[in-house]
C-alpha atoms as a PDB file:
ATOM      1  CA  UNK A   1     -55.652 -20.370  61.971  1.00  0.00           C
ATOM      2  CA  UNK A   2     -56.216 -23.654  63.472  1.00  0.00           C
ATOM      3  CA  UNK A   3     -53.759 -25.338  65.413  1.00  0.00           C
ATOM      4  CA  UNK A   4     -54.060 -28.373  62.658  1.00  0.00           C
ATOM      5  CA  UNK A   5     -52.978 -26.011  59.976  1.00  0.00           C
ATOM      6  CA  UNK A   6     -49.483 -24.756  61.433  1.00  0.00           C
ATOM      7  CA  UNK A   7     -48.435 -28.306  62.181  1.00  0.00           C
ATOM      8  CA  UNK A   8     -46.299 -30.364  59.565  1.00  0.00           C
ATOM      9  CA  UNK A   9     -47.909 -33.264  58.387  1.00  0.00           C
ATOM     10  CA  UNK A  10     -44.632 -35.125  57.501  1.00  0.00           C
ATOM     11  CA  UNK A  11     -41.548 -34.728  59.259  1.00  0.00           C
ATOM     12  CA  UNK A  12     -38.336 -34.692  56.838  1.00  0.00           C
ATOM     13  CA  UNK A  13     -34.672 -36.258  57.960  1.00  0.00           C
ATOM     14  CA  UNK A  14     -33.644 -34.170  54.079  1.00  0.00           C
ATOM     15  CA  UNK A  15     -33.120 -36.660  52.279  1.00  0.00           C
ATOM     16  CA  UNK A  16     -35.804 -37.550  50.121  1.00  0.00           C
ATOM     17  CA  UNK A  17     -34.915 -41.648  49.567  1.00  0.00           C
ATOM     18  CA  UNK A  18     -34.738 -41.692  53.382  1.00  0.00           C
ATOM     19  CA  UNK A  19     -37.827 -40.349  53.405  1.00  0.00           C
ATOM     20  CA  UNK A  20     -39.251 -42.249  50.828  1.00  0.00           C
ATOM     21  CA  UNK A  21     -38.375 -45.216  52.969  1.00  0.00           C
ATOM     22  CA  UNK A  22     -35.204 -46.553  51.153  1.00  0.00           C
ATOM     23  CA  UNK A  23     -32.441 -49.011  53.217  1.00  0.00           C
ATOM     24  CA  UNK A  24     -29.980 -46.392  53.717  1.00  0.00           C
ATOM     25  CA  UNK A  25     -27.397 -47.905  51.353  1.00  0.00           C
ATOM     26  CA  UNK A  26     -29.870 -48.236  48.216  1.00  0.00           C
ATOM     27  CA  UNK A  27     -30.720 -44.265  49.526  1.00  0.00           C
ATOM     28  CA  UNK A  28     -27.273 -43.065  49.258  1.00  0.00           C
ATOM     29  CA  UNK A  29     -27.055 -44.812  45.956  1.00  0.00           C
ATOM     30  CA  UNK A  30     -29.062 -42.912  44.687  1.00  0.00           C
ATOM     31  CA  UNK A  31     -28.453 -39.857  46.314  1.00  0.00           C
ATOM     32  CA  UNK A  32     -25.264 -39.889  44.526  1.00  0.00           C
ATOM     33  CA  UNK A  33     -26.802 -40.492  41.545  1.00  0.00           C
ATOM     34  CA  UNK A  34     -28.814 -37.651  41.442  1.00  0.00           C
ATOM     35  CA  UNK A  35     -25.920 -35.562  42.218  1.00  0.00           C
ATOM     36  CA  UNK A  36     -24.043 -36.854  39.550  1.00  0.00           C
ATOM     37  CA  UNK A  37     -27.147 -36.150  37.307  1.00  0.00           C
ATOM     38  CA  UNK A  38     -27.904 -33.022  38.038  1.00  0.00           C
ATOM     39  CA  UNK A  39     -24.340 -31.849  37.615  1.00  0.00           C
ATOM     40  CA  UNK A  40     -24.768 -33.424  34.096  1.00  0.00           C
ATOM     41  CA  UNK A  41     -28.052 -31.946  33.632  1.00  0.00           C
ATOM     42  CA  UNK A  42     -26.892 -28.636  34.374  1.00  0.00           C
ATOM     43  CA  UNK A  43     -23.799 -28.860  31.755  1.00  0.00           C
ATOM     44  CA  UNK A  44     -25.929 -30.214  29.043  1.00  0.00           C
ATOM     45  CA  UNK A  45     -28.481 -27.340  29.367  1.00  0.00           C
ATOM     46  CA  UNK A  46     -25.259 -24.408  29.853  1.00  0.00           C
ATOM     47  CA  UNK A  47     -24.001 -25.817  26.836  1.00  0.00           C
ATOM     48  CA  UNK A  48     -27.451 -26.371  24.624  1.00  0.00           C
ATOM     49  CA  UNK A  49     -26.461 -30.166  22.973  1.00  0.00           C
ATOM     50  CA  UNK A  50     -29.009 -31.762  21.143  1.00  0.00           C
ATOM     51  CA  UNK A  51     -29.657 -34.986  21.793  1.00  0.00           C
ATOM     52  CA  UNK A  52     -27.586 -35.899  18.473  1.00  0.00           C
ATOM     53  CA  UNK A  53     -24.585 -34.000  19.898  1.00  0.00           C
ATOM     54  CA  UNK A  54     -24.751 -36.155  23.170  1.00  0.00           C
ATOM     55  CA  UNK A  55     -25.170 -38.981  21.359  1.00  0.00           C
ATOM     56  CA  UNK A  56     -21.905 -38.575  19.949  1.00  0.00           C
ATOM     57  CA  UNK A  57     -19.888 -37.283  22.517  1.00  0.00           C
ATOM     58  CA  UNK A  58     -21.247 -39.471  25.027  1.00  0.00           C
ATOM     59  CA  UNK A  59     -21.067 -42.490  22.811  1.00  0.00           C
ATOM     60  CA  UNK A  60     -24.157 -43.561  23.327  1.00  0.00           C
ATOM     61  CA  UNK A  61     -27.541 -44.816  22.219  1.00  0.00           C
ATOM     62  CA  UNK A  62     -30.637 -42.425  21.808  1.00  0.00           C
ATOM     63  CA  UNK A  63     -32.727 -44.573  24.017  1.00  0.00           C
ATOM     64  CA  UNK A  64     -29.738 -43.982  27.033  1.00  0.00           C
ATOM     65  CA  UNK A  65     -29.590 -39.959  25.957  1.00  0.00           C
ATOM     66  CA  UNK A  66     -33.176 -39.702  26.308  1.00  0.00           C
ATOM     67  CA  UNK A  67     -33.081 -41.531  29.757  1.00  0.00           C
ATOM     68  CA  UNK A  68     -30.006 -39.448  30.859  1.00  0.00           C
ATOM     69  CA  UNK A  69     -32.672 -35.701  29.820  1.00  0.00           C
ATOM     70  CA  UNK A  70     -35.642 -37.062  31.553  1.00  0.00           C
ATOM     71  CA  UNK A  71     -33.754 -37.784  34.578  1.00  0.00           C
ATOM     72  CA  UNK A  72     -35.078 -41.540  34.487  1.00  0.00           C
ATOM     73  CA  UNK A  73     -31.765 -42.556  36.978  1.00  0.00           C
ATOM     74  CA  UNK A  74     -33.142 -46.023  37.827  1.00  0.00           C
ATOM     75  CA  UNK A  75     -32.399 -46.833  33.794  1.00  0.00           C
ATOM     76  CA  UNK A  76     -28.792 -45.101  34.166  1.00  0.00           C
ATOM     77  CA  UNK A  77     -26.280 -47.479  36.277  1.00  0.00           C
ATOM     78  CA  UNK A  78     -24.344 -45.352  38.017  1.00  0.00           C
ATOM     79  CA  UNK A  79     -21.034 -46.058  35.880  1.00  0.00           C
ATOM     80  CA  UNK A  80     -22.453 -45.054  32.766  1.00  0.00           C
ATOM     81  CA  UNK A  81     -23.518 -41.578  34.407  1.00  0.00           C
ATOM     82  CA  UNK A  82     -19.425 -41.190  36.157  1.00  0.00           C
ATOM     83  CA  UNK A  83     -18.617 -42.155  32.222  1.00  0.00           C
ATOM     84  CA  UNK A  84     -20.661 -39.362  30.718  1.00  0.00           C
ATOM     85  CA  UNK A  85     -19.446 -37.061  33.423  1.00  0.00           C
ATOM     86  CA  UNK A  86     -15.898 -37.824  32.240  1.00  0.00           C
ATOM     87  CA  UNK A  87     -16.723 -37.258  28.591  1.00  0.00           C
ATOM     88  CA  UNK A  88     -18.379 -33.862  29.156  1.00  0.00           C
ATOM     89  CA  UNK A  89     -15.584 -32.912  31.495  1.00  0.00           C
ATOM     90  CA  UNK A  90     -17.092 -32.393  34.670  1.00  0.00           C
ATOM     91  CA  UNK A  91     -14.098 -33.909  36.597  1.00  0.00           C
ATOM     92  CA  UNK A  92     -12.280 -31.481  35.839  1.00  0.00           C
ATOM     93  CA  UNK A  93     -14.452 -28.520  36.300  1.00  0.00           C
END
């Protein structure tokens, strides 16, 4: 093995916005909002809603539901995503 081979070409500080060469407010930002969505992914999925169901218990629009499920967190303001994690109950988990 070549001494190329064993060395890392990229260097991570573990965050992936840092990395990705984000100010560091906008990457915490969204660092937070991935949390947030990934909790939310994980509850939707446990609990198997269709996108009707989350429609209706989130209050929202299809368009927004089908944003939230494909993880699209740019489109998703980060108030709307703390509002769906109150409506499915994950502040109090």
């Amino acid at each position: 093995m070549s001494q190329e081979q064993t060395n890392p070409s990229h260097i991570t500080t573990g965050n992936v916005f840092d990395d990705l060469g984000f100010l560091p407010a906008e990457a915490a930002m969204l660092k937070s909002k991935a949390k947030i969505l990934s909790s939310l992914l994980n509850r939707i999925h446990k609990r198997r809603y269709t996108e009707t169901q989350l429609a209706r218990i989130l209050g929202d629009d299809q368009p927004n539901i089908s944003n939230l499920l494909d993880g699209k967190i740019s489109r998703i303001s980060k108030e709307k995503l703390l509002n769906y994690s109150t409506r499915l109950s994950l502040d109090r988990s």
